[in-house]
Protein backbone atom coordinates (compact mmCIF):
# COMPACT_ATOMS: atom_id res chain seq x y z
CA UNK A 1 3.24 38.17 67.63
CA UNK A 2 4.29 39.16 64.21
CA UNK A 3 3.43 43.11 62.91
CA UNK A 4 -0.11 43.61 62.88
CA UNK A 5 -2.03 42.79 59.89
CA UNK A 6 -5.72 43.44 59.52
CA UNK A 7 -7.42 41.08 56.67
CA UNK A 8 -10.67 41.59 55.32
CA UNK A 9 -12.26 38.98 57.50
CA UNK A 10 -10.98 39.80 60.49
CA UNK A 11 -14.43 41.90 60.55
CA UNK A 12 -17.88 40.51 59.38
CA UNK A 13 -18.12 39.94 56.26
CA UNK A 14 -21.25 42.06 55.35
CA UNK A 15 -20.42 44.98 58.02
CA UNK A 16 -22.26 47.73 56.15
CA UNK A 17 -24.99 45.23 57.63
CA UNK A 18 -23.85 43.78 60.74
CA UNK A 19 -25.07 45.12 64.11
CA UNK A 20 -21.76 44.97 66.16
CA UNK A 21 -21.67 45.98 69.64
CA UNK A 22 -18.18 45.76 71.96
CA UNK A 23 -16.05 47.00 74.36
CA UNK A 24 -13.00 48.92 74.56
CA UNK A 25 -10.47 50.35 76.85
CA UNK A 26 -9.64 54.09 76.21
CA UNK A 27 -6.81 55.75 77.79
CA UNK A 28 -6.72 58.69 79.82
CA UNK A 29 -9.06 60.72 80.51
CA UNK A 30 -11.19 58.05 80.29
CA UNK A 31 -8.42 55.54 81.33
CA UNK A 32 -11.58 52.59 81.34
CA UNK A 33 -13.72 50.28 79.21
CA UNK A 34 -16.27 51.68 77.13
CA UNK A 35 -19.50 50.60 75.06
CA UNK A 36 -19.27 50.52 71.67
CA UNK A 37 -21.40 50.42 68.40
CA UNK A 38 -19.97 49.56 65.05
CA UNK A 39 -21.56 51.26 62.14
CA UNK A 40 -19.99 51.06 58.76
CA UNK A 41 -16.80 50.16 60.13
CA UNK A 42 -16.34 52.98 62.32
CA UNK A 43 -16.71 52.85 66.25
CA UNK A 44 -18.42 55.40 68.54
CA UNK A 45 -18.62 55.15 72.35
CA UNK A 46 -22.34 54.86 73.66
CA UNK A 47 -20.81 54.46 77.13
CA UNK A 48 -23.24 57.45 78.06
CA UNK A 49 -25.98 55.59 77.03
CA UNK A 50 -25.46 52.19 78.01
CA UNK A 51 -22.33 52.08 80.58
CA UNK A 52 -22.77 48.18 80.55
CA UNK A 53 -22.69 45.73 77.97
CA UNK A 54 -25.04 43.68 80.39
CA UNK A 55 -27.51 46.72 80.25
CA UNK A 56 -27.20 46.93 76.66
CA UNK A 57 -28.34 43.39 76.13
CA UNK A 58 -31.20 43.92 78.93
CA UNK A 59 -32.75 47.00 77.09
CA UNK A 60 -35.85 46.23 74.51
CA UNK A 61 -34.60 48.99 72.54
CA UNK A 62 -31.05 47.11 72.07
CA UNK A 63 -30.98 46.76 68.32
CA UNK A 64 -32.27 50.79 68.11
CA UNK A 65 -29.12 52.02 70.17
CA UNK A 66 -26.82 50.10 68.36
CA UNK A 67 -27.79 51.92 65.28
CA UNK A 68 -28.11 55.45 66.61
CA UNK A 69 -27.68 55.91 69.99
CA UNK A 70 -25.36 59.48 70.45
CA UNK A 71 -21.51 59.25 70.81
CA UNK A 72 -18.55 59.84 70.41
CA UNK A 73 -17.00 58.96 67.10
CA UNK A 74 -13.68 56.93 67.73
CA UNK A 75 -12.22 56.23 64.09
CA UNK A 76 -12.27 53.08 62.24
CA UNK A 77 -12.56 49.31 63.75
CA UNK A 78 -9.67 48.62 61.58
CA UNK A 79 -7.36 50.70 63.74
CA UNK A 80 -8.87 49.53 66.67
CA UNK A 81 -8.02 45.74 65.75
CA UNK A 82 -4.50 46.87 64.81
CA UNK A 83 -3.50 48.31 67.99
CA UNK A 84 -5.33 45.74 69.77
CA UNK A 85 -2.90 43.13 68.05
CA UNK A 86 0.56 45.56 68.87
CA UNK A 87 -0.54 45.58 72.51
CA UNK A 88 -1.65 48.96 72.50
CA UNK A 89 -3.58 51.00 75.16
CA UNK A 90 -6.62 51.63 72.68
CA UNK A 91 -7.56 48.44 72.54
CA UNK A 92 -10.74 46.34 72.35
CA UNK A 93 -11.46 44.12 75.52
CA UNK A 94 -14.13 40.99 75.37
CA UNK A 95 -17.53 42.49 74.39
CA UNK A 96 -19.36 40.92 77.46
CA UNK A 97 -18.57 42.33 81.20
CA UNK A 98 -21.43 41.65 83.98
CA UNK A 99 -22.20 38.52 82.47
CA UNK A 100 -21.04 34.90 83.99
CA UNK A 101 -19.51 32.72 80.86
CA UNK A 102 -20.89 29.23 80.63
CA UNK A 103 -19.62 26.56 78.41
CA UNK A 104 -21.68 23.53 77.15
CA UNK A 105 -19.38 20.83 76.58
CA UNK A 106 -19.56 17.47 74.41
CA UNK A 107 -21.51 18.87 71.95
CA UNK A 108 -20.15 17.18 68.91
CA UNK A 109 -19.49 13.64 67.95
CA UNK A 110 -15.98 14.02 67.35
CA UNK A 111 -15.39 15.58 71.03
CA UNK A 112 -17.15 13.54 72.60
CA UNK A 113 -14.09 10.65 71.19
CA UNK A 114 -11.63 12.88 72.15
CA UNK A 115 -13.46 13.56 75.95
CA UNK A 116 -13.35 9.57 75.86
CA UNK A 117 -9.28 9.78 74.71
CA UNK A 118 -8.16 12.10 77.25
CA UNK A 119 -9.90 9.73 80.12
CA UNK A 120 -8.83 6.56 79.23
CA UNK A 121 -5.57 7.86 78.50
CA UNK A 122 -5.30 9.68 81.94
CA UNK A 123 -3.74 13.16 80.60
CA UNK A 124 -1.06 10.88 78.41
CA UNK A 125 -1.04 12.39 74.96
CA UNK A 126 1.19 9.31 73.56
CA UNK A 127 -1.55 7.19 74.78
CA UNK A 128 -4.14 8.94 72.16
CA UNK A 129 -3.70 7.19 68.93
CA UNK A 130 -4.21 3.59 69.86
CA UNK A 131 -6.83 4.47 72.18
CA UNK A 132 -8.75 6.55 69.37
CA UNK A 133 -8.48 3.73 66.82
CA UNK A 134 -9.68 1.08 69.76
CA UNK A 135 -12.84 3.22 70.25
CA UNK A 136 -13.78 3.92 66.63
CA UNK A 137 -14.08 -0.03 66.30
CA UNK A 138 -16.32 0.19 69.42
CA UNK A 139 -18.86 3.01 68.89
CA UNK A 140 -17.94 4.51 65.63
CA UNK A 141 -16.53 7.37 64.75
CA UNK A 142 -19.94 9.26 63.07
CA UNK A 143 -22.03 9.69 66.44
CA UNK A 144 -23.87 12.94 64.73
CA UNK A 145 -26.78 11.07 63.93
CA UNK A 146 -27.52 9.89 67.53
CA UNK A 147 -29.77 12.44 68.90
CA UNK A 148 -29.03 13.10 73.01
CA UNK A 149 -31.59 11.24 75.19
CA UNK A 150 -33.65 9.47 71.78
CA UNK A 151 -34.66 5.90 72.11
CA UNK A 152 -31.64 5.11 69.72
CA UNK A 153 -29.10 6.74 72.43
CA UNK A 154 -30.44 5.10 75.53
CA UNK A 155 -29.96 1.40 73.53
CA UNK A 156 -26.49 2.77 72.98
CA UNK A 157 -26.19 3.09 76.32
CA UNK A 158 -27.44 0.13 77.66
CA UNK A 159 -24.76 -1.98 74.83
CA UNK A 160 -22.12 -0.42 76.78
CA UNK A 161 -23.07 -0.36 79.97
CA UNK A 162 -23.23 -4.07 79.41
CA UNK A 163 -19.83 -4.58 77.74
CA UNK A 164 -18.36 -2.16 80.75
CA UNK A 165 -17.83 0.55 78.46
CA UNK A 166 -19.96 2.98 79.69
CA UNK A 167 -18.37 6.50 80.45
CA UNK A 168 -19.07 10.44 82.06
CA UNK A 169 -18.45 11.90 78.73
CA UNK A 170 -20.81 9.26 77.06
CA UNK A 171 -23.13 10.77 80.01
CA UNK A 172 -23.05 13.98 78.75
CA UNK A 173 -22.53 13.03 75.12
CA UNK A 174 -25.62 11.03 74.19
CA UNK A 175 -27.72 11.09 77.60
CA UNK A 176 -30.74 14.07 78.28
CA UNK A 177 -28.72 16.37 80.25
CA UNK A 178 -25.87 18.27 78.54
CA UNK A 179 -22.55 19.48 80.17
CA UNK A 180 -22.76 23.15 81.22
CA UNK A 181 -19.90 24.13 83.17
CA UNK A 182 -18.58 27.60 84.37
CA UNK A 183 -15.97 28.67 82.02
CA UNK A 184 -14.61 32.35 83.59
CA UNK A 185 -16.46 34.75 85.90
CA UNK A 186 -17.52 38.02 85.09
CA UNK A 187 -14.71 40.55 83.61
CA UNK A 188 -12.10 37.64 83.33
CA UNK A 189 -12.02 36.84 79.42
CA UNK A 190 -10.07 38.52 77.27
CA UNK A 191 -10.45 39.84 74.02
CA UNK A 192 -9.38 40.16 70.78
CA UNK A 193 -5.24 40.57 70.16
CA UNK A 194 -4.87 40.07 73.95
CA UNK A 195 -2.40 37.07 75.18
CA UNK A 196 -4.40 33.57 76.26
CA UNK A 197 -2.90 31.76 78.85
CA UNK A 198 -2.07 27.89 79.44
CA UNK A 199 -0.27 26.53 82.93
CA UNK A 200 3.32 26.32 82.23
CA UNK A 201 2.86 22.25 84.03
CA UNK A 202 0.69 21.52 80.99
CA UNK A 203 1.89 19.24 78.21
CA UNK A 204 -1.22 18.54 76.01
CA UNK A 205 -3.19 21.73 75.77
CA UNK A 206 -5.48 23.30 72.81
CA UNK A 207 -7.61 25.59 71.52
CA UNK A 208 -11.16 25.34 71.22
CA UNK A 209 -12.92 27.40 68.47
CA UNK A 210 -16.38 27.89 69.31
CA UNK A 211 -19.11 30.23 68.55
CA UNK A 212 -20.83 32.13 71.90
CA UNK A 213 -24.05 32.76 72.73
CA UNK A 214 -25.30 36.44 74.27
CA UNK A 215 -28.21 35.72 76.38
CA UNK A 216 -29.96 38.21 78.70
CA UNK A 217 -31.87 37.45 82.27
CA UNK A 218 -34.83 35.95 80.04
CA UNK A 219 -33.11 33.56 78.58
CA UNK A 220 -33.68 35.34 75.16
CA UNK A 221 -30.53 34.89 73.03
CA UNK A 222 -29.65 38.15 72.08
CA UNK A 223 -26.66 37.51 69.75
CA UNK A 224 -23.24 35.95 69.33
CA UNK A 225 -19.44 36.17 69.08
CA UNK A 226 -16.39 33.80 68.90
CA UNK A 227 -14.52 32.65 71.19
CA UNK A 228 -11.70 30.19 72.23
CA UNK A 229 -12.18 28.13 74.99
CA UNK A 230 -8.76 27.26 76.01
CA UNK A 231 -8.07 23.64 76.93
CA UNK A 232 -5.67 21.66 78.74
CA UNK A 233 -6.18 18.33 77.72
CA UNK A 234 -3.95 16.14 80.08
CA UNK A 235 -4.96 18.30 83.48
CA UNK A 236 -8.89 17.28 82.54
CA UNK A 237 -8.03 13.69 81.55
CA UNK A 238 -6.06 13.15 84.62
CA UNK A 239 -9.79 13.62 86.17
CA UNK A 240 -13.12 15.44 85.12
CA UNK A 241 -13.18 17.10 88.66
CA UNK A 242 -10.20 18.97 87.83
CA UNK A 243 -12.39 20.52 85.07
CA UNK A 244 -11.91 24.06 86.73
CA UNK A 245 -8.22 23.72 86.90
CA UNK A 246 -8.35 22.69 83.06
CA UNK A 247 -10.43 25.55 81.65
CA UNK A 248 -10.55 28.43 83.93
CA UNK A 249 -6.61 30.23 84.89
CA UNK A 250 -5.76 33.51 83.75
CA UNK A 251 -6.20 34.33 80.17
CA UNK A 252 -7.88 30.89 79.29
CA UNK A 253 -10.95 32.42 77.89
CA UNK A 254 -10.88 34.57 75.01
CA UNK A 255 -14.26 36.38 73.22
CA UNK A 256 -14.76 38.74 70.74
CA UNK A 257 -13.79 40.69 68.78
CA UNK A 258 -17.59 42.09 68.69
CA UNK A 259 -20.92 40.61 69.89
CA UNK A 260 -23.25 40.73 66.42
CA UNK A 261 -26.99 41.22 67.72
CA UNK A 262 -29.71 39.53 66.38
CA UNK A 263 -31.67 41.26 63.44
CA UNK A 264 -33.03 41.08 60.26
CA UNK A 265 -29.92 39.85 58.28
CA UNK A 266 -29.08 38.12 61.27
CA UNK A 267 -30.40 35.22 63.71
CA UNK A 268 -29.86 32.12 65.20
CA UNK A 269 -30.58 29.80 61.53
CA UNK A 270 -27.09 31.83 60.71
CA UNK A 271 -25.64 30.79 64.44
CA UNK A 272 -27.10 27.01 63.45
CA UNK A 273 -25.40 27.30 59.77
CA UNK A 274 -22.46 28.71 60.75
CA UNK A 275 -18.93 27.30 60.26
CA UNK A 276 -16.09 28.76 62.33
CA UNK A 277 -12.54 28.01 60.86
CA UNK A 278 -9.69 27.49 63.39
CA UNK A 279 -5.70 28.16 62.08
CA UNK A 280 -2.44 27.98 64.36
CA UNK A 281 0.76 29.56 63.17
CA UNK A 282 3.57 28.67 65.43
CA UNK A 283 7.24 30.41 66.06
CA UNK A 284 8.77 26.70 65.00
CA UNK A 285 7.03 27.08 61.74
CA UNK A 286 4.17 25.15 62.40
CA UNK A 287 0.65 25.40 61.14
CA UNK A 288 -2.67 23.96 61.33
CA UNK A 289 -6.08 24.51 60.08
CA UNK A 290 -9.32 22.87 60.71
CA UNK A 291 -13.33 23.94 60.70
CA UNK A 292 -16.07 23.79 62.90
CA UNK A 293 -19.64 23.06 61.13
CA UNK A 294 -22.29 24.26 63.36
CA UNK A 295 -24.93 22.10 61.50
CA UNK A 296 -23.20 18.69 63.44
CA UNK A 297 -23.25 19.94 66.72
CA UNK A 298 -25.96 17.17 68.62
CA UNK A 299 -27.76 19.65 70.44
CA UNK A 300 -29.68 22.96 69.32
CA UNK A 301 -28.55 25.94 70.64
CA UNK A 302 -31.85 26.69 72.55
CA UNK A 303 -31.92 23.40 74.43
CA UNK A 304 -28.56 24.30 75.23
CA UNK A 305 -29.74 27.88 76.50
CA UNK A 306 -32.99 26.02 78.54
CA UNK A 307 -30.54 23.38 80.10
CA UNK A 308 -28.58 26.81 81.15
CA UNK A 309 -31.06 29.14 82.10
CA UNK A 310 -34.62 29.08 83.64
CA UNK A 311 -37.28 28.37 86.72
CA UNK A 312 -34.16 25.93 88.37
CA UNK A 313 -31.39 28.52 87.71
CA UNK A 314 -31.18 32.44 87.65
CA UNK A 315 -28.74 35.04 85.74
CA UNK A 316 -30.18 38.54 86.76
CA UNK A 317 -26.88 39.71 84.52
CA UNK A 318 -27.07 37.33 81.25
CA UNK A 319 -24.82 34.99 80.31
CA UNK A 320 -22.74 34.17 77.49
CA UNK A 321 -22.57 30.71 76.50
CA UNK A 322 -20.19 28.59 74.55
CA UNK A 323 -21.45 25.82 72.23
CA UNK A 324 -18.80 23.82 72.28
CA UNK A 325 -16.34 22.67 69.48
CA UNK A 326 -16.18 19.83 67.11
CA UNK A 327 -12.12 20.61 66.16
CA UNK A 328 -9.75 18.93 68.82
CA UNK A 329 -6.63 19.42 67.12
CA UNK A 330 -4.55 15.99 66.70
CA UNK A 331 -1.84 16.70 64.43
CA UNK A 332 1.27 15.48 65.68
CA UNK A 333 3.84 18.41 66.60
CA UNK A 334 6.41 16.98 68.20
CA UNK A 335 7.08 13.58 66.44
CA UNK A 336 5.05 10.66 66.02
CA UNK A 337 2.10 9.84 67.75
CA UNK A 338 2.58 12.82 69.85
CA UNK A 339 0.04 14.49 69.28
CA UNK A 340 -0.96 18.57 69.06
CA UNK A 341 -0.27 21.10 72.04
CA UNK A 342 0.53 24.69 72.25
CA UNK A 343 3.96 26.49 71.75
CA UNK A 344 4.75 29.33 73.64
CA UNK A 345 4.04 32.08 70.60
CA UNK A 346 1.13 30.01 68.85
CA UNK A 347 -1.05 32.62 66.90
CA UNK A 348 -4.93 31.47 66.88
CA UNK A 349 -7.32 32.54 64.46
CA UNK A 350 -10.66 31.68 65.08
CA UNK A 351 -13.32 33.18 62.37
CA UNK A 352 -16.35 32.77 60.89
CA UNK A 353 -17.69 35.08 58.15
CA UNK A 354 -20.89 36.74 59.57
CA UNK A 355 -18.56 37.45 63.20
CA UNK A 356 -15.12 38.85 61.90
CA UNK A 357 -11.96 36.76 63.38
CA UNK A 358 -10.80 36.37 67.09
CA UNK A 359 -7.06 36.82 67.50
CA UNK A 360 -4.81 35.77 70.45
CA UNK A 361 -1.23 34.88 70.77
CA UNK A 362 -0.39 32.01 73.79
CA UNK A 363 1.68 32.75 76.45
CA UNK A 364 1.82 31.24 80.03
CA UNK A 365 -1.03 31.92 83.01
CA UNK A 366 2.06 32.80 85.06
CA UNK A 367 3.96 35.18 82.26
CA UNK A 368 0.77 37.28 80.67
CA UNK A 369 -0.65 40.63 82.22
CA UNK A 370 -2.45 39.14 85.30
CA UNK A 371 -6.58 39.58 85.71
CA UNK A 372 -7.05 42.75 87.79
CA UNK A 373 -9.55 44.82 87.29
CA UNK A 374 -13.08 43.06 88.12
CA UNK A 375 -16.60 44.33 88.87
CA UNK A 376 -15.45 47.02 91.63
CA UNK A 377 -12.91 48.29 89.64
CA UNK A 378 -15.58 48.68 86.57
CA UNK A 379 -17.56 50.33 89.20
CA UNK A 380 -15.26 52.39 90.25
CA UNK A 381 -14.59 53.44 86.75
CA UNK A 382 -17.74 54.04 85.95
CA UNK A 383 -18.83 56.00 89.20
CA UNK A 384 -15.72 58.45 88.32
CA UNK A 385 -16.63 58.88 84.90
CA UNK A 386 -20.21 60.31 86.49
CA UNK A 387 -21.86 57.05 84.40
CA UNK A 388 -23.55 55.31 86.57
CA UNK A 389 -27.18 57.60 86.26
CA UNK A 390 -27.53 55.69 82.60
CA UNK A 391 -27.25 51.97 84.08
CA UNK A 392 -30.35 50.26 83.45
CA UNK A 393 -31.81 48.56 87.00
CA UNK A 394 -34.88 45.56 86.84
């Protein structure tokens, strides 16, 4: 990754407002991750307080101790972003720990055609532009209008079922239930300036820009970050049960660089309005940009949350929850109808003005720092430290 530079957006674009809350690793003598609050730009550990991010989001009196809880003052955000990016040991980690990550999936017209590319194309990416140009003469290529599980969708249905068109990602795409998968267990994302990883077998690969949800045991969404929901395209369109081997190895799930609670000057109309830009800068030279409009995503974020959460299905810890993504990139790379994948290098941007900018460079699942430190080793930490008396319990 090139030196580390810090733009303006890389942080929330009214922060003398925003109500950030994260987590960072601090070296010895803490030598663990720690709770922060953002106020004004600068950071102070509330670790004491709150020694979980999952207990954080479980307290009443959330938005309160992000705005004056006691601790210790640890500089400016700025700094902490810049040695994040040049791989120091101060460094900010994904703001969520306890919590399970969930991903909703086929959420947007657009990839819902590009769910319906990878299958028919089995995992071929030189298949992709005849087959997407077939199936825009078929369905269209504006679905955004068809509401999941209306009248109008279920005739859709029906029209292809007949013609023998009918598909899984159609399913999920225009049927009642949505797509909720399990994206990365608890204390395996990574965060911001950390390296995301891809399976060195993969050819067709990308990035997913996506806002994520913060939602506690209740189901009450809480707040919301960015993340990247790192995609290989040909191992899922090979088959949809290989779904697990497609979106969850080490490093594939990125989030950060803060989770913004809800307030005031912030809520989930923002999270609805919200548009989340995406921009790849390669090692070859190569560079890509595209946006994410929340307003076309097919299903609201709390039927998303319900389909998730409730009476048939229990997160004592929270969850976070992607919404999905609307920006597959296609640009060809590689020559001619060949579509986009990742480069070894590839810097991703993924920002959105009210959230700041996530940051990762892409490296191989075999070749980045490996996933090993997990819920006993934050226990561990914590017990050490003498922090477990503050943790929140029921």
């Amino acid at each position: 990754m090139a030196a580390p530079t810090i733009s303006d957006h890389h942080l929330p674009a009214d922060l003398d407002r925003a109500l950030l809350v994260g987590r960072v690793w601090r070296p010895a003598p803490q030598d663990g991750p720690c709770v922060v609050a953002v106020r004004g730009g600068r950071m102070f550990d509330i670790t004491a307080v709150t020694p979980t991010m999952a207990d954080l989001l479980e307290r009443p009196d959330r938005v309160e101790l992000a705005r004056s809880a006691p601790g210790e003052p640890l500089g400016d955000a700025r700094d902490w972003l810049a040695s994040s990016l040049a791989g120091g040991p101060a460094r900010l980690l994904a703001p969520c720990d306890l919590q399970p990550v969930k991903a909703a999936g086929v959420t947007f017209a657009v990839s819902l055609l590009e769910r319906l590319i990878e299958e028919e194309a089995g995992g071929d990416a030189g298949q992709a532009d005849a087959i997407r140009e077939r199936l825009q003469g078929l369905i269209g290529s504006d679905l955004s209008r068809l509401r999941p599980g209306s009248a109008e969708a279920m005739a859709l249905k029906e029209a292809l079922v007949a013609r023998g068109q009918w598909s899984q990602y159609l399913e999920v795409g225009i049927g009642p239930d949505a797509e909720v998968f399990s994206k990365a267990p608890p204390m395996a994302s990574v965060g911001y300036g950390a390296r995301i990883g891809v399976l060195p077998e993969s050819r067709w690969n990308n990035p997913e820009p996506e806002l994520v949800l913060a939602v506690d045991s209740r189901g009450q969404i809480v707040g919301a970050t960015l993340g990247n929901d790192v995609n290989l395209r040909d191992v899922e369109g090979r088959s949809a049960l290989l779904l697990t081997r497609a979106k969850d190895n080490n490093g594939s799930c990125a989030i950060g660089p803060f989770i913004r609670l809800f307030d005031a000057d912030f809520t989930l109309d923002n999270v609805r309005a919200a548009e989340v830009a995406l921009r790849i800068d390669g090692p070859d030279g190569f560079s890509l940009a595209g946006v994410n409009l929340m307003s076309q995503i097919s299903r609201d974020p709390l039927d998303l949350v319900r389909q998730t959460l409730g009476a048939h299905h229990q997160y004592p810890d929270g969850c976070m929850l992607f919404l999905g993504t609307m920006f597959s990139p296609t640009q060809d790379r590689h020559g001619p109808g060949s579509g986009f994948t990742h480069a070894m290098g590839d810097r991703v941007e993924i920002a959105s003005g009210p959230l700041g900018a996530l940051v990762n460079e892409v490296g191989e699942c075999t070749a980045i720092p490996p996933w090993d430190f997990g819920l006993r080793a934050l226990y561990a930490s914590l017990a050490r430290r003498g922090l477990l008396a503050g943790a929140v319990t029921g």
